[in-house]
N, C-alpha and C. Protein backbone atom coordinates (compact mmCIF):
# COMPACT_ATOMS: atom_id res chain seq x y z
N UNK A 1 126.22 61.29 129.66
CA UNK A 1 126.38 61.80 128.31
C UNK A 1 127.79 62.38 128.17
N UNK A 2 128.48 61.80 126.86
CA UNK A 2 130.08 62.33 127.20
C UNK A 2 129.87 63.82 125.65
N UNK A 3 130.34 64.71 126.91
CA UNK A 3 130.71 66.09 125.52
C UNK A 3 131.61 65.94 124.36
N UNK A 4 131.29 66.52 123.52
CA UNK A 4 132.28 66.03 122.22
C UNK A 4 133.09 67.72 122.47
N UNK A 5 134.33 67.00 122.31
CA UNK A 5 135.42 68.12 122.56
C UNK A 5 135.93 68.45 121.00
N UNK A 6 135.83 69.69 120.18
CA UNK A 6 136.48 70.15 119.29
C UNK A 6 137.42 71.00 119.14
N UNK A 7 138.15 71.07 118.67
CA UNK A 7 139.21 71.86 118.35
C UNK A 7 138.82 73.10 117.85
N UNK A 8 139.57 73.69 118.05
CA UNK A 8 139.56 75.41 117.62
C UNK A 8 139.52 75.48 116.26
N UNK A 9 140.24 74.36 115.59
CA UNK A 9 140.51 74.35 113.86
C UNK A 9 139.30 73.86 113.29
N UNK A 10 138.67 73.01 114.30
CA UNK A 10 137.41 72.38 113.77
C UNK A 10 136.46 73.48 113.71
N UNK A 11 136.09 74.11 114.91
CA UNK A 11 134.94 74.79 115.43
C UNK A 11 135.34 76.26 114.10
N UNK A 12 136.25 76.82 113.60
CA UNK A 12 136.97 77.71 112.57
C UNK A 12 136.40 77.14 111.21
N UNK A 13 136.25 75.73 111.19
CA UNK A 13 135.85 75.10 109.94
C UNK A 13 134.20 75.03 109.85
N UNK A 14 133.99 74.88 110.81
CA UNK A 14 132.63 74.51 111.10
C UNK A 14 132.11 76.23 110.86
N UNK A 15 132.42 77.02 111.25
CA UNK A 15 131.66 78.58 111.24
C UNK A 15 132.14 78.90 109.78
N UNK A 16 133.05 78.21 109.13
CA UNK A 16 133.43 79.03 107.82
C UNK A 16 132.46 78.68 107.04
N UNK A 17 131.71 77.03 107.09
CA UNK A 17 131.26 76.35 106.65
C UNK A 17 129.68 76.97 105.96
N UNK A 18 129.01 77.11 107.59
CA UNK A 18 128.25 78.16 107.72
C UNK A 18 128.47 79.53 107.27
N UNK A 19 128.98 80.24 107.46
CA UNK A 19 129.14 81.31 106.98
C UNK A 19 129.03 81.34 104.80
N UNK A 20 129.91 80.17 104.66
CA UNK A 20 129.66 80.02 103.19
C UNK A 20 128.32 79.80 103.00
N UNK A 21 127.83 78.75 103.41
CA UNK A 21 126.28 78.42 102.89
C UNK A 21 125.41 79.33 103.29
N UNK A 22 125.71 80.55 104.18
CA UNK A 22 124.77 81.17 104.03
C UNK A 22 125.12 82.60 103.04
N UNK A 23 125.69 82.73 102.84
CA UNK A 23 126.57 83.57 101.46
C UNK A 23 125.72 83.13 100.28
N UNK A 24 125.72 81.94 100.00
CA UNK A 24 125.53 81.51 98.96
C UNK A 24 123.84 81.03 98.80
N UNK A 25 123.33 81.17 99.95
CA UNK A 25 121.69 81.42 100.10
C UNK A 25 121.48 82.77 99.65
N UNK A 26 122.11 83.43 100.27
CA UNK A 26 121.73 84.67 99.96
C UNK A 26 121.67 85.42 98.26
N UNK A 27 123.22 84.77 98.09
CA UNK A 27 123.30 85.08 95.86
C UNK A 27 122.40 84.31 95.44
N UNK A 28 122.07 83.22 95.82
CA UNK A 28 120.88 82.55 95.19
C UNK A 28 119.38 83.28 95.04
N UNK A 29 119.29 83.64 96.49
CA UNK A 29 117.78 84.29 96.82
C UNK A 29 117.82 86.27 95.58
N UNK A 30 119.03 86.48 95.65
CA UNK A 30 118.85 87.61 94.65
C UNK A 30 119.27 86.92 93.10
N UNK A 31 119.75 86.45 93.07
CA UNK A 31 119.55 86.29 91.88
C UNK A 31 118.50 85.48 91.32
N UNK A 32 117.31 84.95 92.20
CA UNK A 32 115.77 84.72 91.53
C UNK A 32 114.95 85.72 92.12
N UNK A 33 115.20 86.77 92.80
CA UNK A 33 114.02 87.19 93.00
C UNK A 33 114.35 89.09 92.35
N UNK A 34 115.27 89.27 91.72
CA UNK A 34 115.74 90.55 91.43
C UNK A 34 116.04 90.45 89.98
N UNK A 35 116.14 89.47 89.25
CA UNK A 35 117.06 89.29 88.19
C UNK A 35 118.10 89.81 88.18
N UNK A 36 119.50 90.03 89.06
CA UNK A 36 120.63 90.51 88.98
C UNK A 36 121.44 89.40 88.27
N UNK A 37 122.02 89.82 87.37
CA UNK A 37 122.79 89.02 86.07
C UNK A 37 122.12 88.17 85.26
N UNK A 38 120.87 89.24 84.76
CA UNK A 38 120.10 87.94 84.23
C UNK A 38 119.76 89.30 82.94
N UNK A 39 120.25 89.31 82.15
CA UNK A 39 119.42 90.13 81.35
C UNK A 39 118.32 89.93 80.65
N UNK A 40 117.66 89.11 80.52
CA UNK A 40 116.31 89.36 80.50
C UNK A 40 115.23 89.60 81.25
N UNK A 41 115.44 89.30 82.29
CA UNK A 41 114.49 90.08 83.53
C UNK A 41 114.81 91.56 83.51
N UNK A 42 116.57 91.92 82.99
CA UNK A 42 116.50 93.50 83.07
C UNK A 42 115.37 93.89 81.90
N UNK A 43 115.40 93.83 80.43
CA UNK A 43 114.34 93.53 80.02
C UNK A 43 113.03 93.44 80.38
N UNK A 44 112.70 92.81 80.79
CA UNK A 44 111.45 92.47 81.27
C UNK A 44 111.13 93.69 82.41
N UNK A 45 111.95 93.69 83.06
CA UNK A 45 111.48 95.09 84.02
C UNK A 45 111.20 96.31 83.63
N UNK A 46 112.09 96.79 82.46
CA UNK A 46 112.03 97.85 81.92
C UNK A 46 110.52 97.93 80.84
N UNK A 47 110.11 97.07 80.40
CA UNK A 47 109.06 96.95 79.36
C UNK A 47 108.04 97.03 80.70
N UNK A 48 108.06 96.31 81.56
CA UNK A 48 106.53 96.59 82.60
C UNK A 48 106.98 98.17 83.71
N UNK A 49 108.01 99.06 83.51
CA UNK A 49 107.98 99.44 84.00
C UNK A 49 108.00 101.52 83.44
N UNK A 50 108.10 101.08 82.29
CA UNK A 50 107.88 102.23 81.39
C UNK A 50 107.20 102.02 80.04
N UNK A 51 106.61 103.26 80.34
CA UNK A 51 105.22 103.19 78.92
C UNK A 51 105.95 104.17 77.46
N UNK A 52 105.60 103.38 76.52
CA UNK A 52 106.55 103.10 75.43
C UNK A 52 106.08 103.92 74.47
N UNK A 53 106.72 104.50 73.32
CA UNK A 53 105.41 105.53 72.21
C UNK A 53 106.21 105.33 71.51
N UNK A 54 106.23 105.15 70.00
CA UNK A 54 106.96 104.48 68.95
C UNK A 54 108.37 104.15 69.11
N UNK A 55 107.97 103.41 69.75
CA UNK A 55 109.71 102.67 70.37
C UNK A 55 110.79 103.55 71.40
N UNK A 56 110.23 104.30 71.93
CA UNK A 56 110.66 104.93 72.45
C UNK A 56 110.10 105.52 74.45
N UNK A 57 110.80 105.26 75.22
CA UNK A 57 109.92 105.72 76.32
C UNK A 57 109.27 107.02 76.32
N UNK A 58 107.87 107.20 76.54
CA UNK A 58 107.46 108.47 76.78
C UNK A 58 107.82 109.46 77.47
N UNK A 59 107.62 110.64 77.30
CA UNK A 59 108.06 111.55 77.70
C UNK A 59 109.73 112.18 78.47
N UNK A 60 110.55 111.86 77.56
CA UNK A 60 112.02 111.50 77.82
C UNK A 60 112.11 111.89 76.32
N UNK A 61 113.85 112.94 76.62
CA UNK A 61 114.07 113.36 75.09
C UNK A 61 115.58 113.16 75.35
N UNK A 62 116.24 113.07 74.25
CA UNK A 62 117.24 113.00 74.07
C UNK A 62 118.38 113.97 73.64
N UNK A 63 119.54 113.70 74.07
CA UNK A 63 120.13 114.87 74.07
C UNK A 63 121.83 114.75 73.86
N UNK A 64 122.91 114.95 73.39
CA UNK A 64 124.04 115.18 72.76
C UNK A 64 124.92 116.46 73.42
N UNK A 65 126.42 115.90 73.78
CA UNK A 65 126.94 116.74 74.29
C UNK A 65 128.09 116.49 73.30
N UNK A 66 128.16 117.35 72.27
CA UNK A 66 129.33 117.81 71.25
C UNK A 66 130.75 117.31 71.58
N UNK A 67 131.41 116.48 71.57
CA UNK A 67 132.66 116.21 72.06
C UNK A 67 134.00 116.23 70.46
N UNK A 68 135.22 116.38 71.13
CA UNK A 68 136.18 116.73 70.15
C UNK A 68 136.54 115.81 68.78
N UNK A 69 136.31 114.40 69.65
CA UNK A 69 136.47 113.48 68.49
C UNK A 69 136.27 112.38 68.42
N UNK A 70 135.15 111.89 69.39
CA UNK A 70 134.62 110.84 69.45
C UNK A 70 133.35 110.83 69.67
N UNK A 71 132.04 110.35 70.03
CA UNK A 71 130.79 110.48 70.90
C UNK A 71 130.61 109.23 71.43
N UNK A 72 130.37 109.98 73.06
CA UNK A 72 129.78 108.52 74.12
C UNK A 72 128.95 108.43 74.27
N UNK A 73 128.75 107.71 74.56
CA UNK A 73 127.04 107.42 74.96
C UNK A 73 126.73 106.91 76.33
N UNK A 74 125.69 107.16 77.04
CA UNK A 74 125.36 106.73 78.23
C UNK A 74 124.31 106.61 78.52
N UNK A 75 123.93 105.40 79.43
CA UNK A 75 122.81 104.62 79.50
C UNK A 75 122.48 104.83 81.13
N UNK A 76 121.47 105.78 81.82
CA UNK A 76 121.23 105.76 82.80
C UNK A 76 120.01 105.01 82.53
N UNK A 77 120.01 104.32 83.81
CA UNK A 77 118.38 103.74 84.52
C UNK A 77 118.46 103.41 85.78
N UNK A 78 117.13 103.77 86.59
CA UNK A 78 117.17 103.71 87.81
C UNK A 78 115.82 102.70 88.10
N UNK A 79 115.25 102.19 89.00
CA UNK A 79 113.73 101.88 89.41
C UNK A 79 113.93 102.64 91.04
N UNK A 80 113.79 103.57 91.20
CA UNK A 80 113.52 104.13 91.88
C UNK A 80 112.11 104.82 91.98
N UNK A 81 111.17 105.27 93.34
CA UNK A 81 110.12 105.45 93.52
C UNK A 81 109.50 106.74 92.81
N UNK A 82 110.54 107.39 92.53
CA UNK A 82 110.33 108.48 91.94
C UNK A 82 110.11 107.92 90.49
N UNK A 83 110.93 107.63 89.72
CA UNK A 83 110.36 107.04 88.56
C UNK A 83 108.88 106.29 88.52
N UNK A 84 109.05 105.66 89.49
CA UNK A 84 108.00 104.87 89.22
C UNK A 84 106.82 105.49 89.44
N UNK A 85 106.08 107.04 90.02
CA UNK A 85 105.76 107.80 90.38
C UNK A 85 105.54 108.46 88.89
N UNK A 86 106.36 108.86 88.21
CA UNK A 86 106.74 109.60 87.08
C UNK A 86 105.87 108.66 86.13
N UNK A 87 105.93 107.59 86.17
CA UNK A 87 105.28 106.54 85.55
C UNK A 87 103.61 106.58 85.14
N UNK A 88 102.99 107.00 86.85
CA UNK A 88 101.75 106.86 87.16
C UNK A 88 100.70 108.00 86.84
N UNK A 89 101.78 109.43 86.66
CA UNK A 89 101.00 110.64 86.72
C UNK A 89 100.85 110.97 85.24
């Protein structure tokens, strides 16, 4: 049996090769099983994951911090266990 002799440039090509396809298994596998860049699964998570009372999530109030001459706004959300906890009780 004769060994196949490769080059250093080859065997460099060959691991990059690999290394890509498995990169790109991996963005694949989150982006169907997480919805990351998918906004409607963000959607969709948020509706099965908080309980709603006239359009609004329950028990959550809202609140305003007076600024000089503009107003921002900010959008926290987490799925963390604690929320989801917060959810159940």
């Amino acid at each position: 049996m004769e060994k196949i002799k490769l080059s250093k440039k080859k065997i460099k090509i060959i691991i990059s090769i690999i290394i890509f396809t498995i990169i790109i298994i991996y963005l694949i596998s989150i982006l169907t099983t997480t919805g990351f860049l998918q906004a409607s699964k963000i959607d969709e998570k948020d509706l099965s994951t908080w309980e709603y009372e006239d359009g609004k999530i329950k028990n959550t109030d809202e609140f305003s911090i007076l600024g000089k001459t503009e107003t921002c706004w900010i959008l926290i959300n987490s799925y963390t266990h604690q929320l989801l906890t917060k959810k159940n009780s």
